[in-house]
PDB file of N, CA and C in Angstrom:
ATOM      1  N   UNK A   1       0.834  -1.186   0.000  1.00  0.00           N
ATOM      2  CA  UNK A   1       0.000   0.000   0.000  1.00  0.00           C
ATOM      3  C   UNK A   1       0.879   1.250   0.000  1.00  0.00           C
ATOM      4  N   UNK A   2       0.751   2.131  -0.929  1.00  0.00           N
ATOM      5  CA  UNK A   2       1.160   3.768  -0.639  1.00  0.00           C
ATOM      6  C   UNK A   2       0.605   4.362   0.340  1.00  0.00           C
ATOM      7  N   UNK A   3       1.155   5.414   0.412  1.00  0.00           N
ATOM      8  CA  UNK A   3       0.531   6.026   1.803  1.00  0.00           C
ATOM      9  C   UNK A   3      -0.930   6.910   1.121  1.00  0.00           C
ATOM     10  N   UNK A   4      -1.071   7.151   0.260  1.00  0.00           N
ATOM     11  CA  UNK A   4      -2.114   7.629  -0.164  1.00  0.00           C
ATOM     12  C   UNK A   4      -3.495   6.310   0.140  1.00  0.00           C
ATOM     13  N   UNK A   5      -3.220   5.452  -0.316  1.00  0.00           N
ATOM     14  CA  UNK A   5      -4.310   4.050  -0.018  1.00  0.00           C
ATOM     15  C   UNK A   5      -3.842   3.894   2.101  1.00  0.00           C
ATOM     16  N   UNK A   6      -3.247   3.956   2.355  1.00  0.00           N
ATOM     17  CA  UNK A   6      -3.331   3.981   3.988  1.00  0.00           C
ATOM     18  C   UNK A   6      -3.947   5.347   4.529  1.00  0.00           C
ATOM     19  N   UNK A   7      -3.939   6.269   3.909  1.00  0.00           N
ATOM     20  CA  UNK A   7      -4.298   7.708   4.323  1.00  0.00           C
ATOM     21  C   UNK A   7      -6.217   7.417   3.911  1.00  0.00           C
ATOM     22  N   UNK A   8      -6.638   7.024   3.215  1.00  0.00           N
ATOM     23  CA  UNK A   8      -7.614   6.693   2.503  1.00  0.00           C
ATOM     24  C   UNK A   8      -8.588   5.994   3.267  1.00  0.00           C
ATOM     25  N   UNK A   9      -7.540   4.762   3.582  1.00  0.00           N
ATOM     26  CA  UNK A   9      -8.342   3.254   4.312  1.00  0.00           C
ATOM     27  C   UNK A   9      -8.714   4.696   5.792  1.00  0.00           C
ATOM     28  N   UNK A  10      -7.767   4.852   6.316  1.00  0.00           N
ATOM     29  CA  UNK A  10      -8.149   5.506   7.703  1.00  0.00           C
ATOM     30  C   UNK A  10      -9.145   6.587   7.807  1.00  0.00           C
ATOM     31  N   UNK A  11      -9.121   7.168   6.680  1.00  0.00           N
ATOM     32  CA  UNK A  11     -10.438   8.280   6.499  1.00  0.00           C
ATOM     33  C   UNK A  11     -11.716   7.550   6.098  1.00  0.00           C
ATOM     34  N   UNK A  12     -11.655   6.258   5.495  1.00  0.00           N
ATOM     35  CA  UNK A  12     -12.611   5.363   5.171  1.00  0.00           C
ATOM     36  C   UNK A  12     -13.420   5.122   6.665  1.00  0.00           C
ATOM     37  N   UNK A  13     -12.284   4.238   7.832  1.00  0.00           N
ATOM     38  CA  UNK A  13     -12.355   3.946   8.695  1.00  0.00           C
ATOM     39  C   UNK A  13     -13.236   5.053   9.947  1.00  0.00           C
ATOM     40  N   UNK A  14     -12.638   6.122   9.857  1.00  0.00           N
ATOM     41  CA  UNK A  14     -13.387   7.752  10.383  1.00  0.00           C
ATOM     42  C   UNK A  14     -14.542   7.907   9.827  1.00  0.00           C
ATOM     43  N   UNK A  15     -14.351   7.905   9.208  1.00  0.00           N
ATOM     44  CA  UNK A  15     -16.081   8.687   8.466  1.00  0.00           C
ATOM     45  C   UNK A  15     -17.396   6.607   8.845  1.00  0.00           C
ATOM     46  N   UNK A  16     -16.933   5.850   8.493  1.00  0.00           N
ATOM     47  CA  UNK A  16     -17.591   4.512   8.906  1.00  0.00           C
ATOM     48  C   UNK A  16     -17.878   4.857  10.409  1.00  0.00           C
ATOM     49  N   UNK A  17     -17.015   5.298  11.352  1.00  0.00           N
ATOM     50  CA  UNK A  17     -17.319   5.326  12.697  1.00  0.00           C
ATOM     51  C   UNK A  17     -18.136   6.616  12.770  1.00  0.00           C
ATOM     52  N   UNK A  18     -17.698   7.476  12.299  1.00  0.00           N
ATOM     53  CA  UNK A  18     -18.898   8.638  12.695  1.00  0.00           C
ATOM     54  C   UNK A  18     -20.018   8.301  12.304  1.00  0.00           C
ATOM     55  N   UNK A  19     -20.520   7.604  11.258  1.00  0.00           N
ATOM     56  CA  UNK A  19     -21.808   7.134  10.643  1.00  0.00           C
ATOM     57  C   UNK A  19     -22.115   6.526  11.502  1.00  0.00           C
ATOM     58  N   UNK A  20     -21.461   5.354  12.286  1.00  0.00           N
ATOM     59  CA  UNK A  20     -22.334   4.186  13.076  1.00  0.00           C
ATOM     60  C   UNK A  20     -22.476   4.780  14.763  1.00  0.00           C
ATOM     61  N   UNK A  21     -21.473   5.979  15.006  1.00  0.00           N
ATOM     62  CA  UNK A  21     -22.177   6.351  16.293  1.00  0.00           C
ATOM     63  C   UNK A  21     -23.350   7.457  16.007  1.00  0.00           C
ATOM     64  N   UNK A  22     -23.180   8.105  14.822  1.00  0.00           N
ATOM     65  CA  UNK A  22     -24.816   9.132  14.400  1.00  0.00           C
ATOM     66  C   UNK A  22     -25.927   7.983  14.473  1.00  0.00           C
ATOM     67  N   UNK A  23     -25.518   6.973  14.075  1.00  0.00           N
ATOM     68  CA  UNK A  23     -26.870   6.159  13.600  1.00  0.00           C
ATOM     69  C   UNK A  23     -27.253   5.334  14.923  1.00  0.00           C
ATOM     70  N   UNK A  24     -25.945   4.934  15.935  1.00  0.00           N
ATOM     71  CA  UNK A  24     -26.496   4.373  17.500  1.00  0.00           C
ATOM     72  C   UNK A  24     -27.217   6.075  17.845  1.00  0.00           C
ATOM     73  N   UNK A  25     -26.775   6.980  18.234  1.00  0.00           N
ATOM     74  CA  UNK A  25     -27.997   7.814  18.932  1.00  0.00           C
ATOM     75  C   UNK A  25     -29.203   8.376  17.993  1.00  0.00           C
ATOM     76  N   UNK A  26     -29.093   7.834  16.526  1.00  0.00           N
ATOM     77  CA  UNK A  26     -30.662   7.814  16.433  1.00  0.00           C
ATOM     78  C   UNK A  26     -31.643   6.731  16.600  1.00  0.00           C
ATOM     79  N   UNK A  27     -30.887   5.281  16.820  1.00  0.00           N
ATOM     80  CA  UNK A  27     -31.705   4.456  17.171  1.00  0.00           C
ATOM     81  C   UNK A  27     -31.702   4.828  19.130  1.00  0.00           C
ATOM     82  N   UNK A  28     -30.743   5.225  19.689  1.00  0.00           N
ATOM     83  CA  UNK A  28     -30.964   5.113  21.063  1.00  0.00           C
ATOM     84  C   UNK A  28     -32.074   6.056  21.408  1.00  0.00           C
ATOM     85  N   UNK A  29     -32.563   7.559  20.588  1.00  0.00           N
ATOM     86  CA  UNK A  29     -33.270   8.579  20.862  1.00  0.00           C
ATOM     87  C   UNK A  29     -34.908   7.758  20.221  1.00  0.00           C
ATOM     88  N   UNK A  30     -34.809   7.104  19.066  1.00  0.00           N
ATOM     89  CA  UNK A  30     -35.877   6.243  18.923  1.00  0.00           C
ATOM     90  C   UNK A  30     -36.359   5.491  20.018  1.00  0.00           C
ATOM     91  N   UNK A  31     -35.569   4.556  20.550  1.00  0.00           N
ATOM     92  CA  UNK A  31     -36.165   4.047  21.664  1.00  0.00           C
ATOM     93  C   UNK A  31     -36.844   4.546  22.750  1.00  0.00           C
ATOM     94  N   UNK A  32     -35.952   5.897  23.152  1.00  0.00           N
ATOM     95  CA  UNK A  32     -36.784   6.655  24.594  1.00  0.00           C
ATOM     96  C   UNK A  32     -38.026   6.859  23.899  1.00  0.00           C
ATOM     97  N   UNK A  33     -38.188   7.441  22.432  1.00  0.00           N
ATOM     98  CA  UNK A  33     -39.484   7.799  22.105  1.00  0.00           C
ATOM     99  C   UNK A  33     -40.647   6.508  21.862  1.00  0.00           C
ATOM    100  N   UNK A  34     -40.300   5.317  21.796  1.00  0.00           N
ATOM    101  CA  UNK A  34     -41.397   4.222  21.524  1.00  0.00           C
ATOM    102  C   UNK A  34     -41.463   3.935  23.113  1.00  0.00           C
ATOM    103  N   UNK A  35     -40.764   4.292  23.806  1.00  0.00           N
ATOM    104  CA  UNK A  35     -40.611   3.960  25.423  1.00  0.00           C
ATOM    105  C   UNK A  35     -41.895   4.820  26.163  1.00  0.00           C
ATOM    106  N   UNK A  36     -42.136   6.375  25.857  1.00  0.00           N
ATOM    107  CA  UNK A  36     -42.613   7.303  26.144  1.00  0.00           C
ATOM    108  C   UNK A  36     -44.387   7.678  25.298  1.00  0.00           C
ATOM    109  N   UNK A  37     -43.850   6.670  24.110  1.00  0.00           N
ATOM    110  CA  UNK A  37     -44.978   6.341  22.913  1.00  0.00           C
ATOM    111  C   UNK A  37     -45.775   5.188  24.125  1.00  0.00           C
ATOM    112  N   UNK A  38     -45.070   4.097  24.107  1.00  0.00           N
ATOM    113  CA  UNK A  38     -45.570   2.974  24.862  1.00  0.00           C
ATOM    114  C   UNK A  38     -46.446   2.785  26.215  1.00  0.00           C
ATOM    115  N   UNK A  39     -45.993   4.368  27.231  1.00  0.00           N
ATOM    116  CA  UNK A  39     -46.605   4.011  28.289  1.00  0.00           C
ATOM    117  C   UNK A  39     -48.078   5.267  27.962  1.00  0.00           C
ATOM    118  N   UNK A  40     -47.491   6.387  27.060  1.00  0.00           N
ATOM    119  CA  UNK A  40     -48.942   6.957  26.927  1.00  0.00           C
ATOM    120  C   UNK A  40     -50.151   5.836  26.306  1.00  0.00           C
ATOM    121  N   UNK A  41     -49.999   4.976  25.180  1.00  0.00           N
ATOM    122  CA  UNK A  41     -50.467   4.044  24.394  1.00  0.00           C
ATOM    123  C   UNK A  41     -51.024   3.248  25.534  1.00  0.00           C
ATOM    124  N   UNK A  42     -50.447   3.033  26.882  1.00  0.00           N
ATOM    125  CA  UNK A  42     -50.823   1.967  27.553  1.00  0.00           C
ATOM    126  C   UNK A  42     -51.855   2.884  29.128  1.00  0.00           C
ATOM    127  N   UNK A  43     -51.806   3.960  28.451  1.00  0.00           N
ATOM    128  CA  UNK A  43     -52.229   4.846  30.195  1.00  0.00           C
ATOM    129  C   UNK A  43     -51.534   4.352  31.016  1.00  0.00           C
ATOM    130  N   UNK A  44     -50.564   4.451  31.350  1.00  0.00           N
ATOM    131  CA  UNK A  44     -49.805   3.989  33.034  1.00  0.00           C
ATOM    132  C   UNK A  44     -49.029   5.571  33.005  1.00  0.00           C
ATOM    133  N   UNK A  45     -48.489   5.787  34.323  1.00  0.00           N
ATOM    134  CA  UNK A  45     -48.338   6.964  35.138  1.00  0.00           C
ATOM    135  C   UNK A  45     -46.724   6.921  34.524  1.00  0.00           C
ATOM    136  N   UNK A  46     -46.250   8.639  34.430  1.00  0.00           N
ATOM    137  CA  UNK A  46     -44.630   8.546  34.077  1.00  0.00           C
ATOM    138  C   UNK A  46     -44.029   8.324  34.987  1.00  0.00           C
ATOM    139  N   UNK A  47     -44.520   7.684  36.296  1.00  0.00           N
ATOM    140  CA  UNK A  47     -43.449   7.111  37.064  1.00  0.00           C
ATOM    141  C   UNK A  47     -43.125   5.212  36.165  1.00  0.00           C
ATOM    142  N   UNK A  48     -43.933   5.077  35.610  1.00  0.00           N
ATOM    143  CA  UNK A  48     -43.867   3.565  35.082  1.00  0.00           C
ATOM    144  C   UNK A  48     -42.735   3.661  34.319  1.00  0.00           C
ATOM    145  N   UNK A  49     -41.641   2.745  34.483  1.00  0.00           N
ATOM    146  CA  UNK A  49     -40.696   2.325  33.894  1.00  0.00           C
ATOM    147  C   UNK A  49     -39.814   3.770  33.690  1.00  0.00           C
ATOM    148  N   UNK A  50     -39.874   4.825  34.242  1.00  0.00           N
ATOM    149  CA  UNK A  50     -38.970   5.931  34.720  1.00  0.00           C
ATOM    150  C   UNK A  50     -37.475   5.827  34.269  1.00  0.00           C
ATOM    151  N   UNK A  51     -37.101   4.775  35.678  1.00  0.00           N
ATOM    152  CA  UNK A  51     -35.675   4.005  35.761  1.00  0.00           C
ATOM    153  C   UNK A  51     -35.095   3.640  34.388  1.00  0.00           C
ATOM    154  N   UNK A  52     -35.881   3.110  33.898  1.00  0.00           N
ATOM    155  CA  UNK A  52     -35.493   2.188  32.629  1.00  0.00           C
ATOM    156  C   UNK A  52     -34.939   3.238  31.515  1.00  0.00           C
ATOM    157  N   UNK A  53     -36.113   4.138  31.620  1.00  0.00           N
ATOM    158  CA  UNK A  53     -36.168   5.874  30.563  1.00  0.00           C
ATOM    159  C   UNK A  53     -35.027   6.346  31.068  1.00  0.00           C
ATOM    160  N   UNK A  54     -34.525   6.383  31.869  1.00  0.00           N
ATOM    161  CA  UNK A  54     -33.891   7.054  32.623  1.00  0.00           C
ATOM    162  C   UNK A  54     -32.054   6.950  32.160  1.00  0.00           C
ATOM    163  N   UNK A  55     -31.921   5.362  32.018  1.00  0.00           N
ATOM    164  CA  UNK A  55     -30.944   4.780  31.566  1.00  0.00           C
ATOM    165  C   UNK A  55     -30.461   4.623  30.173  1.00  0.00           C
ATOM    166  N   UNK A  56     -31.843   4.981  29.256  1.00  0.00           N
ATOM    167  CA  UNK A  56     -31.744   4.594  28.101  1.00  0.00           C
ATOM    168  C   UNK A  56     -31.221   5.995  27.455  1.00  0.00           C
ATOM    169  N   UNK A  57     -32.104   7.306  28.543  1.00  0.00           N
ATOM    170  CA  UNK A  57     -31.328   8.755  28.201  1.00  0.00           C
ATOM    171  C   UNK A  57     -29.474   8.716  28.976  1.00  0.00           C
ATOM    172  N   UNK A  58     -29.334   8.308  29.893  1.00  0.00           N
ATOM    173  CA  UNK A  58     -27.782   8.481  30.120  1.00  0.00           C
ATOM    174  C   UNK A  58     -27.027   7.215  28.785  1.00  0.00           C
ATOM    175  N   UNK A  59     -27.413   6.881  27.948  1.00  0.00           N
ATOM    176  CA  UNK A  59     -26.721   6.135  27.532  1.00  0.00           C
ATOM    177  C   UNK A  59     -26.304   6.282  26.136  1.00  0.00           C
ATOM    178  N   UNK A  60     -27.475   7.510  25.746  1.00  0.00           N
ATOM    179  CA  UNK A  60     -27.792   8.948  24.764  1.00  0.00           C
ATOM    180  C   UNK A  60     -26.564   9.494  25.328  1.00  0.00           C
ATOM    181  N   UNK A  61     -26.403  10.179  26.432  1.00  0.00           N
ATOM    182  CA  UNK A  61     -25.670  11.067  26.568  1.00  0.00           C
ATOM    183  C   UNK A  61     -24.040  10.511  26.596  1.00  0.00           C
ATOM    184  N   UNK A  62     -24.049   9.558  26.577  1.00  0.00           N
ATOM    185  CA  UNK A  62     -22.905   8.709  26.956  1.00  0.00           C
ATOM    186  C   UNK A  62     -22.208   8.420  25.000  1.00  0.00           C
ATOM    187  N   UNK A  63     -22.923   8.309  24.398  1.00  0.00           N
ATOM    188  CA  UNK A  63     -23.027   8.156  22.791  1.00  0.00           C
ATOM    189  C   UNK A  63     -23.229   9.956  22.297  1.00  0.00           C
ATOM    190  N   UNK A  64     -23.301  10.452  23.285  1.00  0.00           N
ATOM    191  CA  UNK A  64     -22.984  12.407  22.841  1.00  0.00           C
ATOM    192  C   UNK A  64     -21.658  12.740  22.815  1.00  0.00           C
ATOM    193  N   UNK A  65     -21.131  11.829  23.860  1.00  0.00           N
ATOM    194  CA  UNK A  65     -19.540  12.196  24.543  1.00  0.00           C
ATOM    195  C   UNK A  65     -18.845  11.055  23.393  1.00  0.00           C
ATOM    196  N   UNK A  66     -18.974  10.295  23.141  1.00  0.00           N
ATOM    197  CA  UNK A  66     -18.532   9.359  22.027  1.00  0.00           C
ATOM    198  C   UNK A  66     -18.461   9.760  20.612  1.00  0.00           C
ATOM    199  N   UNK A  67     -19.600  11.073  20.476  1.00  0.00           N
ATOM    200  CA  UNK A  67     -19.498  11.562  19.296  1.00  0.00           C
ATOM    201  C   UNK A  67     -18.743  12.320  19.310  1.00  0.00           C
ATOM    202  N   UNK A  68     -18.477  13.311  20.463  1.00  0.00           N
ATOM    203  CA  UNK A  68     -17.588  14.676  20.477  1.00  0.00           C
ATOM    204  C   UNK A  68     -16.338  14.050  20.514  1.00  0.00           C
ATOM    205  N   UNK A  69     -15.889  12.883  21.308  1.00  0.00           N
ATOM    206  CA  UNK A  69     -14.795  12.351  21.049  1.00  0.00           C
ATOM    207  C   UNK A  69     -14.301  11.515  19.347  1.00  0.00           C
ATOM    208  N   UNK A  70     -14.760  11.390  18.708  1.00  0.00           N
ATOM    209  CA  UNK A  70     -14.933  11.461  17.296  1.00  0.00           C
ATOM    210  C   UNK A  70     -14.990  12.265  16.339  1.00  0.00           C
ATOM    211  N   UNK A  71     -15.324  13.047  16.847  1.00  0.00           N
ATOM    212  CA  UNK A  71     -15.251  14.322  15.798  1.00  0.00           C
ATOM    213  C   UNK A  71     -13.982  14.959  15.795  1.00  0.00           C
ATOM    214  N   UNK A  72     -13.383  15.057  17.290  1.00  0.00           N
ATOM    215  CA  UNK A  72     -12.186  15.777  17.889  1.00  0.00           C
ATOM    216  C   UNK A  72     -11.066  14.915  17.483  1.00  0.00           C
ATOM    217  N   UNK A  73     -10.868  13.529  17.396  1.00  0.00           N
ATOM    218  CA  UNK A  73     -10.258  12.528  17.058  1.00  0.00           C
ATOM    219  C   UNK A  73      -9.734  13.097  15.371  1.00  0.00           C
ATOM    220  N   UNK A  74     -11.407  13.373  14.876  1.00  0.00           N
ATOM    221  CA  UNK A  74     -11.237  14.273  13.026  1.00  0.00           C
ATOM    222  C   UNK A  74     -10.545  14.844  12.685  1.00  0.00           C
ATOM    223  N   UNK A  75     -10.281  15.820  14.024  1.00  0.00           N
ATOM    224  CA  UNK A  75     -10.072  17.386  13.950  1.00  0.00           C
ATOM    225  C   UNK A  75      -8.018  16.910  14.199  1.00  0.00           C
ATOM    226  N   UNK A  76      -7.924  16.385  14.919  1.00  0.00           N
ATOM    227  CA  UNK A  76      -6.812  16.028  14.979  1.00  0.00           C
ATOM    228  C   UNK A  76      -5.717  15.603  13.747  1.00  0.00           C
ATOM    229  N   UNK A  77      -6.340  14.374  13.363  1.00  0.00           N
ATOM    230  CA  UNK A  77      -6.129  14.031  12.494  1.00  0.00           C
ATOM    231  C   UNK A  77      -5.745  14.371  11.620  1.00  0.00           C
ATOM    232  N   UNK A  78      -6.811  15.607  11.017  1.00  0.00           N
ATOM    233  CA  UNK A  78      -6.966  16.666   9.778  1.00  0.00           C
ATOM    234  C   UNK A  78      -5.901  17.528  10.108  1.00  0.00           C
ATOM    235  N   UNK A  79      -5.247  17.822  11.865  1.00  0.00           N
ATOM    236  CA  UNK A  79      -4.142  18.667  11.768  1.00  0.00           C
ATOM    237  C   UNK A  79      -2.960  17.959  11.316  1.00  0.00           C
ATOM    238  N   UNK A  80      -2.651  16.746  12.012  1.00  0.00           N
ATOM    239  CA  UNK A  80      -1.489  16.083  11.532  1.00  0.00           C
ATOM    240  C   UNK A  80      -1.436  15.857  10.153  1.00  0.00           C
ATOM    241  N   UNK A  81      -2.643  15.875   9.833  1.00  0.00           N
ATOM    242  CA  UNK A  81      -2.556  15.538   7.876  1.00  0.00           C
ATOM    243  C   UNK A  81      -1.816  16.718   7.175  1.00  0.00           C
ATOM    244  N   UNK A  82      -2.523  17.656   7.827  1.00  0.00           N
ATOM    245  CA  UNK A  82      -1.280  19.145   7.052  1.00  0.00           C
ATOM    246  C   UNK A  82      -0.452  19.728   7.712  1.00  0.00           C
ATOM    247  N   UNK A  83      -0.140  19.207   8.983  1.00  0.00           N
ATOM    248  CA  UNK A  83       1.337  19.476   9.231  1.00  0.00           C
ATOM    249  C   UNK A  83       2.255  18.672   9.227  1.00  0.00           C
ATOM    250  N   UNK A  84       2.242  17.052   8.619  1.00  0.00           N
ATOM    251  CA  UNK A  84       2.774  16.697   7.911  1.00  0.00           C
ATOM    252  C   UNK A  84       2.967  16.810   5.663  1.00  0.00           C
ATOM    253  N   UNK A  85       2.469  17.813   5.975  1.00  0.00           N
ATOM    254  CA  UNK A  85       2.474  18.071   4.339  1.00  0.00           C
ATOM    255  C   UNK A  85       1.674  17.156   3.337  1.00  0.00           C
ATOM    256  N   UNK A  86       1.105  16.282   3.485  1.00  0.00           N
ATOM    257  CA  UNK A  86       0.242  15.413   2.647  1.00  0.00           C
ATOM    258  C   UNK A  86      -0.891  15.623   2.262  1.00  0.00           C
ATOM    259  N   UNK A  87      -0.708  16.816   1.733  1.00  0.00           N
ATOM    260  CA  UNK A  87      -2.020  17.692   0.728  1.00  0.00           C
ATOM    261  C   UNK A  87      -3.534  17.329   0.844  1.00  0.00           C
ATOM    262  N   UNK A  88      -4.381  17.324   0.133  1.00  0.00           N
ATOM    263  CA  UNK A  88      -5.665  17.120   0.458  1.00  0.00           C
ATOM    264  C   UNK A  88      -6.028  15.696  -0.071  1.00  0.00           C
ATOM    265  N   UNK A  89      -6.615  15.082   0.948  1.00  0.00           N
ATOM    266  CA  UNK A  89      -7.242  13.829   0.288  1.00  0.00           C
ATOM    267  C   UNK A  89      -8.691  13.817   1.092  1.00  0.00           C
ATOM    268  N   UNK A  90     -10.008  13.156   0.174  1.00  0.00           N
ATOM    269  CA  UNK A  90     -11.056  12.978   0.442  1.00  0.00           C
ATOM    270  C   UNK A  90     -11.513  12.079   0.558  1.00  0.00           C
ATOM    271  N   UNK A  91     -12.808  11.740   0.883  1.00  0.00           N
ATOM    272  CA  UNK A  91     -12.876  10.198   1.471  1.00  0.00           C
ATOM    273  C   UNK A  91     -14.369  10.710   2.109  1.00  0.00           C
ATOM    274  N   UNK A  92     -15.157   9.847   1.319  1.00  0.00           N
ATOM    275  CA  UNK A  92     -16.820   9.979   2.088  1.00  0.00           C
ATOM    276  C   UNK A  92     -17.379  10.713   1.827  1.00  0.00           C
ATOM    277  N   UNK A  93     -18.604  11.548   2.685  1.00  0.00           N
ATOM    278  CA  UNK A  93     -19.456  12.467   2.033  1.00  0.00           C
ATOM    279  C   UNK A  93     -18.599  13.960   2.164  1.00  0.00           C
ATOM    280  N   UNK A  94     -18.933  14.223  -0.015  1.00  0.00           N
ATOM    281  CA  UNK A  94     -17.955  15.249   0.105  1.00  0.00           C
ATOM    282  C   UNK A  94     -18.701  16.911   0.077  1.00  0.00           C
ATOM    283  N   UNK A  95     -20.256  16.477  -0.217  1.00  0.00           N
ATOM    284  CA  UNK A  95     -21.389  17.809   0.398  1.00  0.00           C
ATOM    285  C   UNK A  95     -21.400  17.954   1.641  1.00  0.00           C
ATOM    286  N   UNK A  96     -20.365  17.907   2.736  1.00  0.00           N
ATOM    287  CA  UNK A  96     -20.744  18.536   4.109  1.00  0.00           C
ATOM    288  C   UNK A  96     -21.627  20.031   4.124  1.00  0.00           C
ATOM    289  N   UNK A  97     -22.317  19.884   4.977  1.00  0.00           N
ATOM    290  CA  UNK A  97     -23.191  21.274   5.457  1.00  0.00           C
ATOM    291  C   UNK A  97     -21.558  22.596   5.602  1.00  0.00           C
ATOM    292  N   UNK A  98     -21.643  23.591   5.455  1.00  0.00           N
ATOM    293  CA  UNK A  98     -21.134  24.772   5.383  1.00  0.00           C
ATOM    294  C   UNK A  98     -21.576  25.008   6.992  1.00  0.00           C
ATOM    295  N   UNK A  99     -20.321  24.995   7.505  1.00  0.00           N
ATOM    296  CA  UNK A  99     -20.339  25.849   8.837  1.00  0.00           C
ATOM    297  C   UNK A  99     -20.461  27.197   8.979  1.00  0.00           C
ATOM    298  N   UNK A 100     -21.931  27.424   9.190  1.00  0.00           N
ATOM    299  CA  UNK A 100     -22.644  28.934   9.107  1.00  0.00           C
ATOM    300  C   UNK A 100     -22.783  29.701  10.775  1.00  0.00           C
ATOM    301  N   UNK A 101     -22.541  28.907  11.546  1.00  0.00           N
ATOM    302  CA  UNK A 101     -22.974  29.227  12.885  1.00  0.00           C
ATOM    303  C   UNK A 101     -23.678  29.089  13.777  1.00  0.00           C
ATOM    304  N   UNK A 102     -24.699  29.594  14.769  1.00  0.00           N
ATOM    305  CA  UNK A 102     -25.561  29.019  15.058  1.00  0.00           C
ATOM    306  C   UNK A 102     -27.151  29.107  14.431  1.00  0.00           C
ATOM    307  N   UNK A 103     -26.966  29.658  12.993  1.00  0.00           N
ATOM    308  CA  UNK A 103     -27.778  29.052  12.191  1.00  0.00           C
ATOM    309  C   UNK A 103     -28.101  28.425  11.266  1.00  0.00           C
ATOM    310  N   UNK A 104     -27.359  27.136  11.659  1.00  0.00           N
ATOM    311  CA  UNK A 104     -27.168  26.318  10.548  1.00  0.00           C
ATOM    312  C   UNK A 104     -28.772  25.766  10.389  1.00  0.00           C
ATOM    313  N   UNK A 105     -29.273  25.446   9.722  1.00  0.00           N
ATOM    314  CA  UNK A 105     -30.777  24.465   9.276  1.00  0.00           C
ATOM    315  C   UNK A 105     -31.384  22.866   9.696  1.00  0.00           C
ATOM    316  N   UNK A 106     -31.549  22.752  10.344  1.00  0.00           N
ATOM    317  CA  UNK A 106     -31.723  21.326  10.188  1.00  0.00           C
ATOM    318  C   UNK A 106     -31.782  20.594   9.218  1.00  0.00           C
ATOM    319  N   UNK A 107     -30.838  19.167   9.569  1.00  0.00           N
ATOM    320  CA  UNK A 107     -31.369  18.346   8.134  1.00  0.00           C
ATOM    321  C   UNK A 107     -31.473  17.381   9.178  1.00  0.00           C
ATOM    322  N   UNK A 108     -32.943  16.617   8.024  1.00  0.00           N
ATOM    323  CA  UNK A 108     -34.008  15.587   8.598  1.00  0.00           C
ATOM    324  C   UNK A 108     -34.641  16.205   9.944  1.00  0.00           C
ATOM    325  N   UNK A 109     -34.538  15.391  10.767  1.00  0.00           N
ATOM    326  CA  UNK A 109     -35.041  15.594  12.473  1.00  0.00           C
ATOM    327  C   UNK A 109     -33.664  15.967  13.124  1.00  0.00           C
ATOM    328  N   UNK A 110     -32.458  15.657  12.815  1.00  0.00           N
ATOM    329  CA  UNK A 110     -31.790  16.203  13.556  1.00  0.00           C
ATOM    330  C   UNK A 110     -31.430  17.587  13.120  1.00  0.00           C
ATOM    331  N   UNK A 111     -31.020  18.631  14.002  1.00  0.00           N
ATOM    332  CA  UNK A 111     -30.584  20.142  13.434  1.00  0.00           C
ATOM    333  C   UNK A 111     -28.805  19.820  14.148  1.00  0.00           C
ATOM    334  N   UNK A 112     -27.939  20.740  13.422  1.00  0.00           N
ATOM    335  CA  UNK A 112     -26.700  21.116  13.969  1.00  0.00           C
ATOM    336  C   UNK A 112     -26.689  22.151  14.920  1.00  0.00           C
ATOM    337  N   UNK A 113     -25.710  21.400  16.195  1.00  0.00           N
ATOM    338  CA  UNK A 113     -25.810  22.519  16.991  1.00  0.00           C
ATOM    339  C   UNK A 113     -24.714  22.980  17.059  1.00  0.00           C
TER     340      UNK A 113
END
């Protein structure tokens, strides 16, 4: 392998992991909601199964800190990439949203914060 195909595989590898922890906290934020769907559907009191809700949101937040640590992991990366001199290489989705500020738009149900 050149270092261009190793530089490649690892941005392959980055962008695969950011996809599969975006996609665990939209299935984990799905769940609190069929959880919260489930006990209105059933009339029981929001103390019912609370605990359970309770765990399934720290575990959201726990997959928040997993993302920020991923992204920052990016950010790193992307420095050592040009301060070792190895010009631009791409890899994955290459329409990223334009960092506008804090008004960026939502896309789908999730918005950028």
């Amino acid at each position: 392998m050149d270092r261009a195909e190793v530089i490649a595989s690892v941005a392959g590898d980055l962008n695969a992991t950011e996809q599969a922890v975006d996609a665990a906290i939209a299935k984990a934020t799905t769940l609190v909601q069929a959880m919260i769907g489930a006990r209105t559907a059933l009339s029981l009191s929001p103390v019912a199964a609370a605990e359970a809700q309770s765990k399934a949101m720290e575990a959201i937040a726990a997959l928040g800190a997993a993302r920020s640590a991923i992204v920052a992991s990016h950010e790193e990366l992307a420095k050592d990439h040009r301060r070792l001199g190895w010009g631009t290489y791409a890899i994955g989705i290459l329409d990223k949203p334009a960092e506008t500020g804090p008004e960026q738009k939502p896309v789908g149900r999730l918005r950028a914060v």
